[in-house]
C-alpha atoms as a PDB file:
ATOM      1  CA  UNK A   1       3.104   6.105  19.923  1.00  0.00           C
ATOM      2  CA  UNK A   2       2.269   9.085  17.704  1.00  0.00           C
ATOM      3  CA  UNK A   3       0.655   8.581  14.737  1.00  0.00           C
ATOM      4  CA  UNK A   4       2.238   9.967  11.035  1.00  0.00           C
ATOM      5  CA  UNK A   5       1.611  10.157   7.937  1.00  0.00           C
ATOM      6  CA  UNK A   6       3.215   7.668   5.465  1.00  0.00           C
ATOM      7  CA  UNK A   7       3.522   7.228   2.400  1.00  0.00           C
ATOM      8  CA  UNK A   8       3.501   3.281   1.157  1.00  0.00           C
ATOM      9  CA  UNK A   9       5.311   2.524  -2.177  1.00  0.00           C
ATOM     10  CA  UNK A  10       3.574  -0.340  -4.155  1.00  0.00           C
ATOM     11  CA  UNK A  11       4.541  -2.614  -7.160  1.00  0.00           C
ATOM     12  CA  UNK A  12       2.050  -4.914  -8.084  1.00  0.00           C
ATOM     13  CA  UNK A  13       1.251  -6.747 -10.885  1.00  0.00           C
ATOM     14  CA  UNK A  14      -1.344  -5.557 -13.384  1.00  0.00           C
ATOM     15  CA  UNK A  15      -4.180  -7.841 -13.035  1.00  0.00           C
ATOM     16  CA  UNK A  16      -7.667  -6.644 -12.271  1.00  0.00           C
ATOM     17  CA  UNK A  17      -8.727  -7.370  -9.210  1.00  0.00           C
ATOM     18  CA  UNK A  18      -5.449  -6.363  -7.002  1.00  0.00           C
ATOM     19  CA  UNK A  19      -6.223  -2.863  -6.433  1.00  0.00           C
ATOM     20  CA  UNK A  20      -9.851  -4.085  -4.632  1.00  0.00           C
ATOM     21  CA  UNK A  21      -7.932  -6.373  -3.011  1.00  0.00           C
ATOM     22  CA  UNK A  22      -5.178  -4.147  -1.422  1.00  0.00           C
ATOM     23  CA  UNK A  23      -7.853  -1.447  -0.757  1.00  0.00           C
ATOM     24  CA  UNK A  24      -9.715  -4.083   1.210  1.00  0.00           C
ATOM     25  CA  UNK A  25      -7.048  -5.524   3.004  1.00  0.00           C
ATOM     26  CA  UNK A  26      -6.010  -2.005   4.270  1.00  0.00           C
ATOM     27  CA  UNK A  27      -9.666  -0.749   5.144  1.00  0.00           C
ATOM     28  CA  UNK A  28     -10.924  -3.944   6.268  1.00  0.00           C
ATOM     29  CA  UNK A  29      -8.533  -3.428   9.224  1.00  0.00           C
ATOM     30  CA  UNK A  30      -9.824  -0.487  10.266  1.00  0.00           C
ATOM     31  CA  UNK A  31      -7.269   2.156   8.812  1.00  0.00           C
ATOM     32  CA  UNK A  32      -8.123   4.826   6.578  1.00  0.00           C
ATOM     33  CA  UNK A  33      -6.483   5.597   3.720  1.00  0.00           C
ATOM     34  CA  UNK A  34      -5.313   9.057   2.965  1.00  0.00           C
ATOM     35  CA  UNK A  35      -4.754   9.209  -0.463  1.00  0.00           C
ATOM     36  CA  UNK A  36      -4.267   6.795  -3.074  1.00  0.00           C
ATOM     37  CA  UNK A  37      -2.690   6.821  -6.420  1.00  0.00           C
ATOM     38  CA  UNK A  38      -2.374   4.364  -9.160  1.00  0.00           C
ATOM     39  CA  UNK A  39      -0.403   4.382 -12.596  1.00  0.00           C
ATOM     40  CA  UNK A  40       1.617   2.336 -14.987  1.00  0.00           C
ATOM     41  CA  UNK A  41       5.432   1.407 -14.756  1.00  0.00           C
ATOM     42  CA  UNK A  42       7.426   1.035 -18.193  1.00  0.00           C
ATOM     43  CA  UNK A  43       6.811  -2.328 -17.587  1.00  0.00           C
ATOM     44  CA  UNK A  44       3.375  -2.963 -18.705  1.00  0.00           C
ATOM     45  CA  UNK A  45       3.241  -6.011 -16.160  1.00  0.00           C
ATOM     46  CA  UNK A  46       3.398  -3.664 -13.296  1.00  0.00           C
ATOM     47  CA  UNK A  47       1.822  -1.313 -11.082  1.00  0.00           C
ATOM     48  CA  UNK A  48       2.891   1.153  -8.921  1.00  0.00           C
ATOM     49  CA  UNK A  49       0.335   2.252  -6.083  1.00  0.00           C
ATOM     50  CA  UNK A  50       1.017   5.203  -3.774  1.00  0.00           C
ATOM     51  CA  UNK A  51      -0.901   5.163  -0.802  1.00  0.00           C
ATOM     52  CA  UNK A  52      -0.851   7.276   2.480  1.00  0.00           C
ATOM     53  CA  UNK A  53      -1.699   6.201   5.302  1.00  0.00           C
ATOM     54  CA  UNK A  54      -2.128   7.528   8.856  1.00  0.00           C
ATOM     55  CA  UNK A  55      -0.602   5.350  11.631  1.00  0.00           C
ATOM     56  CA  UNK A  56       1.763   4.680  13.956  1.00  0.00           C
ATOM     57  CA  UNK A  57       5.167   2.327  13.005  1.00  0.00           C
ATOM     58  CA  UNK A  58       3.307  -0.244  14.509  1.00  0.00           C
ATOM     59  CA  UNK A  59       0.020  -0.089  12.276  1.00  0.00           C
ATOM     60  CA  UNK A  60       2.589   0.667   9.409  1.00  0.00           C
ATOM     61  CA  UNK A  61       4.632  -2.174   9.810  1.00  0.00           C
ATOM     62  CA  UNK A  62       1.427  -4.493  10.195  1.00  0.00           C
ATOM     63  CA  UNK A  63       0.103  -3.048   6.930  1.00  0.00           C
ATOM     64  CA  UNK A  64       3.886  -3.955   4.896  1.00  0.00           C
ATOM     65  CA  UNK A  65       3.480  -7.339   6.810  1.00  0.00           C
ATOM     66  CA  UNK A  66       0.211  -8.134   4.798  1.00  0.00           C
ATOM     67  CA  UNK A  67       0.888  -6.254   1.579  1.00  0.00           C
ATOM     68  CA  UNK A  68       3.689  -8.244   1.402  1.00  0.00           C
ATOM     69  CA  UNK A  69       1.575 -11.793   1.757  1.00  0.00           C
ATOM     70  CA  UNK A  70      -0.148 -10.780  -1.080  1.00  0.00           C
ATOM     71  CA  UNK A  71       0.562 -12.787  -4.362  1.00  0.00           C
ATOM     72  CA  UNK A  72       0.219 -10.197  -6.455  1.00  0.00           C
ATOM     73  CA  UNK A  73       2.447  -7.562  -4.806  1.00  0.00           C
ATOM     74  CA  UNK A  74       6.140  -7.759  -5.893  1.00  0.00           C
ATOM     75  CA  UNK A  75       7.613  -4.904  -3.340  1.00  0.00           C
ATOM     76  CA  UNK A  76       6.731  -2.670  -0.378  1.00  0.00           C
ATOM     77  CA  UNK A  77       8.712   0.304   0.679  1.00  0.00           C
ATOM     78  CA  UNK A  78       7.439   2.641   3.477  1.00  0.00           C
ATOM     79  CA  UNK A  79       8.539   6.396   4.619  1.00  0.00           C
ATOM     80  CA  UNK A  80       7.119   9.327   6.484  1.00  0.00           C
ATOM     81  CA  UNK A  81       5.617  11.957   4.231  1.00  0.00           C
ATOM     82  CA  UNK A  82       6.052  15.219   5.079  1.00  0.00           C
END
């Protein structure tokens, strides 16, 4: 399969400690992030966390299988970038 870039679409709550914990998750398994970019919703509660990743839609759809185990993350949403 032919590896892409994609761009993964985060909400998360704002706690400290979630962003290590996603990081980890991601490069613990061997994949490298791309980029990565963090910021406040309206919702002060919340997250959002941009994050590109190189992979094919196997590797991507592993990654949105464990961000989504995560307590702390409320929603994943994947597409290509580019």
């Amino acid at each position: 399969m032919k590896e892409e870039l994609h761009r993964l679409n985060c909400f998360v709550e704002n706690k400290p400690g979630v962003l290590a914990r996603i990081v980890g998750l991601i490069s613990g398994r061997g994949y490298n992030i791309q980029t990565l970019s963090v910021g406040p919703t309206e919702d002060g509660t919340v997250s959002r966390m941009k994050i590109d990743v190189l992979g094919d839609d196997r590797v991507i759809n592993q990654i949105m299988l464990q961000l989504r185990n995560q307590v702390n993350v409320i929603e994943v949403t994947s597409r290509l970038k580019g």
